[in-house]
N, C-alpha and C. Protein backbone atom coordinates (compact mmCIF):
# COMPACT_ATOMS: atom_id res chain seq x y z
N UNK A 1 70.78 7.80 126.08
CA UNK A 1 72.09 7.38 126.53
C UNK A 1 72.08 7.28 128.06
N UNK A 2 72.45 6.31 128.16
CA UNK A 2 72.58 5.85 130.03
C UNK A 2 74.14 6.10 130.66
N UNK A 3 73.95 7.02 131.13
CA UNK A 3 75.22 7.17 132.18
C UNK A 3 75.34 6.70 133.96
N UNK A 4 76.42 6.77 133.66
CA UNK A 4 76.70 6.59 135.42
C UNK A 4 77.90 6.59 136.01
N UNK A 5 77.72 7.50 137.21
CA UNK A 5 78.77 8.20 137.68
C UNK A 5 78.95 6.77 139.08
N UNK A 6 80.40 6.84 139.12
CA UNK A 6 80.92 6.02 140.77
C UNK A 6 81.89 6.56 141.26
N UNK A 7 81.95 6.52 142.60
CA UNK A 7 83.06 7.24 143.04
C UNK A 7 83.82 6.10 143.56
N UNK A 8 85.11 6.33 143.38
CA UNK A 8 86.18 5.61 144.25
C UNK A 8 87.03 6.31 145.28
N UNK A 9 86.78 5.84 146.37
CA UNK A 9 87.94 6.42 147.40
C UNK A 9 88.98 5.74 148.22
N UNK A 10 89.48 6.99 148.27
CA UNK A 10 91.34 6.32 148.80
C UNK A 10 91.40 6.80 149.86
N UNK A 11 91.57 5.33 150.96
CA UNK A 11 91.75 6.06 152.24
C UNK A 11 93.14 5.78 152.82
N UNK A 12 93.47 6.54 153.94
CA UNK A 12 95.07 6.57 153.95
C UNK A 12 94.99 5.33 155.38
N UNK A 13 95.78 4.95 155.56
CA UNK A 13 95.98 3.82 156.94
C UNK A 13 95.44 4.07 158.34
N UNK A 14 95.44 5.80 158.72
CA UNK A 14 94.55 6.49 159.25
C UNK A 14 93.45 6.63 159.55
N UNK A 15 93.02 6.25 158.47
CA UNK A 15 91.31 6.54 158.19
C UNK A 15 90.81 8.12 157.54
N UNK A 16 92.23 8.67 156.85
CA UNK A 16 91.51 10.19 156.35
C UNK A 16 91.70 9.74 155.21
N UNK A 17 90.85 10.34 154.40
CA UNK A 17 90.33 10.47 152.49
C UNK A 17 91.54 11.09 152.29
N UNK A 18 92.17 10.53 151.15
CA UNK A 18 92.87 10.68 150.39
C UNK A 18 92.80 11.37 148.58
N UNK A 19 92.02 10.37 148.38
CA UNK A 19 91.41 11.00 147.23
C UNK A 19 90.44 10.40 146.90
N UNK A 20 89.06 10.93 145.84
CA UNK A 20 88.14 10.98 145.55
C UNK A 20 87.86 10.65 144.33
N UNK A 21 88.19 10.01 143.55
CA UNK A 21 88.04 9.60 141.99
C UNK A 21 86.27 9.74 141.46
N UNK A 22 85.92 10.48 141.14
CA UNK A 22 84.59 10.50 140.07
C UNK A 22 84.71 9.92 138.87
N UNK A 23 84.28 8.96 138.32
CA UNK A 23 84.11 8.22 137.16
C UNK A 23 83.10 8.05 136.44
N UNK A 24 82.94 8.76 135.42
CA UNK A 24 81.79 8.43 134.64
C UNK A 24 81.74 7.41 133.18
N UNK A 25 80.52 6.72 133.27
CA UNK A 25 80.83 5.53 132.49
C UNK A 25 79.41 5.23 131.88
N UNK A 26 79.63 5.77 130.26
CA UNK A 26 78.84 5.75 129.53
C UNK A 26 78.52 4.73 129.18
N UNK A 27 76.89 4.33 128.46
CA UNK A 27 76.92 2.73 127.84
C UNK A 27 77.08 3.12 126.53
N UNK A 28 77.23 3.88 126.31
CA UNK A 28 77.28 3.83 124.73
C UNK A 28 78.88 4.66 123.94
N UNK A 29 79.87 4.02 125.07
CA UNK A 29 81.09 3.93 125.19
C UNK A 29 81.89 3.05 124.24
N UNK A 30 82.42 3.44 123.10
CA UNK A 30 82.86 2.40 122.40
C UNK A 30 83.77 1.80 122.98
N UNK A 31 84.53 1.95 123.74
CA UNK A 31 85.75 1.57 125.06
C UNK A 31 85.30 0.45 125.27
N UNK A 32 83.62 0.98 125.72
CA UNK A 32 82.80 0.02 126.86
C UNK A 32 84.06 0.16 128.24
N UNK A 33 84.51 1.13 128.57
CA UNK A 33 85.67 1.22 129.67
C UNK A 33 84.96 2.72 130.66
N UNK A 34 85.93 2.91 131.40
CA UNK A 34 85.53 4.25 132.63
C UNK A 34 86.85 5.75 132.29
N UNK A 35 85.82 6.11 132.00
CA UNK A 35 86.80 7.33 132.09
C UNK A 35 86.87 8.72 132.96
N UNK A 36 88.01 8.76 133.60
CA UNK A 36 87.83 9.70 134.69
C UNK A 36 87.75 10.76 134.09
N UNK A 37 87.01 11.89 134.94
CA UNK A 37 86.47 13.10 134.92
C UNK A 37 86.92 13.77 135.70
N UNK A 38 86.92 13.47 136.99
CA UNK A 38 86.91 14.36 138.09
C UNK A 38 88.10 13.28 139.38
N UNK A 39 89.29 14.31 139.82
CA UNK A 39 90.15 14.17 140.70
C UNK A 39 90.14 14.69 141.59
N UNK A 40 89.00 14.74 143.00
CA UNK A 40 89.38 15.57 143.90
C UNK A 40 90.60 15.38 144.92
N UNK A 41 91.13 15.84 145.78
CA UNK A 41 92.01 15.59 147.01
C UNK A 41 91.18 16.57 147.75
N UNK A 42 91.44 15.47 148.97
CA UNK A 42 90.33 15.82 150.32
C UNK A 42 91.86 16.12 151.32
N UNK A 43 91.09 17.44 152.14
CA UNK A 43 91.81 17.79 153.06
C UNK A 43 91.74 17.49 154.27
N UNK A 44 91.96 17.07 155.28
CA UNK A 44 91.60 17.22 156.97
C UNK A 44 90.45 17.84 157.20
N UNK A 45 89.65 17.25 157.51
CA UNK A 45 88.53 18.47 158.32
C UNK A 45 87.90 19.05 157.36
N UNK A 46 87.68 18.31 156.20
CA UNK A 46 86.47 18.79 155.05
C UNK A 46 85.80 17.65 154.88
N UNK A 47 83.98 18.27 154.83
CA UNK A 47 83.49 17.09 154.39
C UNK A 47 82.77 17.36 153.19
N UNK A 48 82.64 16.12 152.43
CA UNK A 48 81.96 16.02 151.32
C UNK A 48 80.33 15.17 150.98
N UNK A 49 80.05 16.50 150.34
CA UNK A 49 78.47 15.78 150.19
C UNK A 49 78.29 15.57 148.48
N UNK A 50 77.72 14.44 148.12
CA UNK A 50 77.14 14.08 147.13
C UNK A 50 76.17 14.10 146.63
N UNK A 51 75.62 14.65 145.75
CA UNK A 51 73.96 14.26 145.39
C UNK A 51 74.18 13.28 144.35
């Protein structure tokens, strides 16, 4: 089974992160659609690392 994760981000007019959408999106999805997993909200002055 092939997965895969994307992130979407929301940035505010500012230029600070807003939010962080993790989406994972199976192929063997009968949807064949994305279903969120993970909702972060980013604060001021935090950074985020990805592997």
């Amino acid at each position: 089974m092939k997965e895969r994760w994307y992130l979407t981000v929301m940035v505010t007019d500012d230029g600070h992160i807003a939010q962080i959408f993790a989406v994972l999106r199976s192929a063997e999805s009968g949807l064949n659609g994305y279903m969120t997993v993970k909702r972060l909200h980013q604060r001021q002055g935090q950074s985020i690392i990805v592997a």
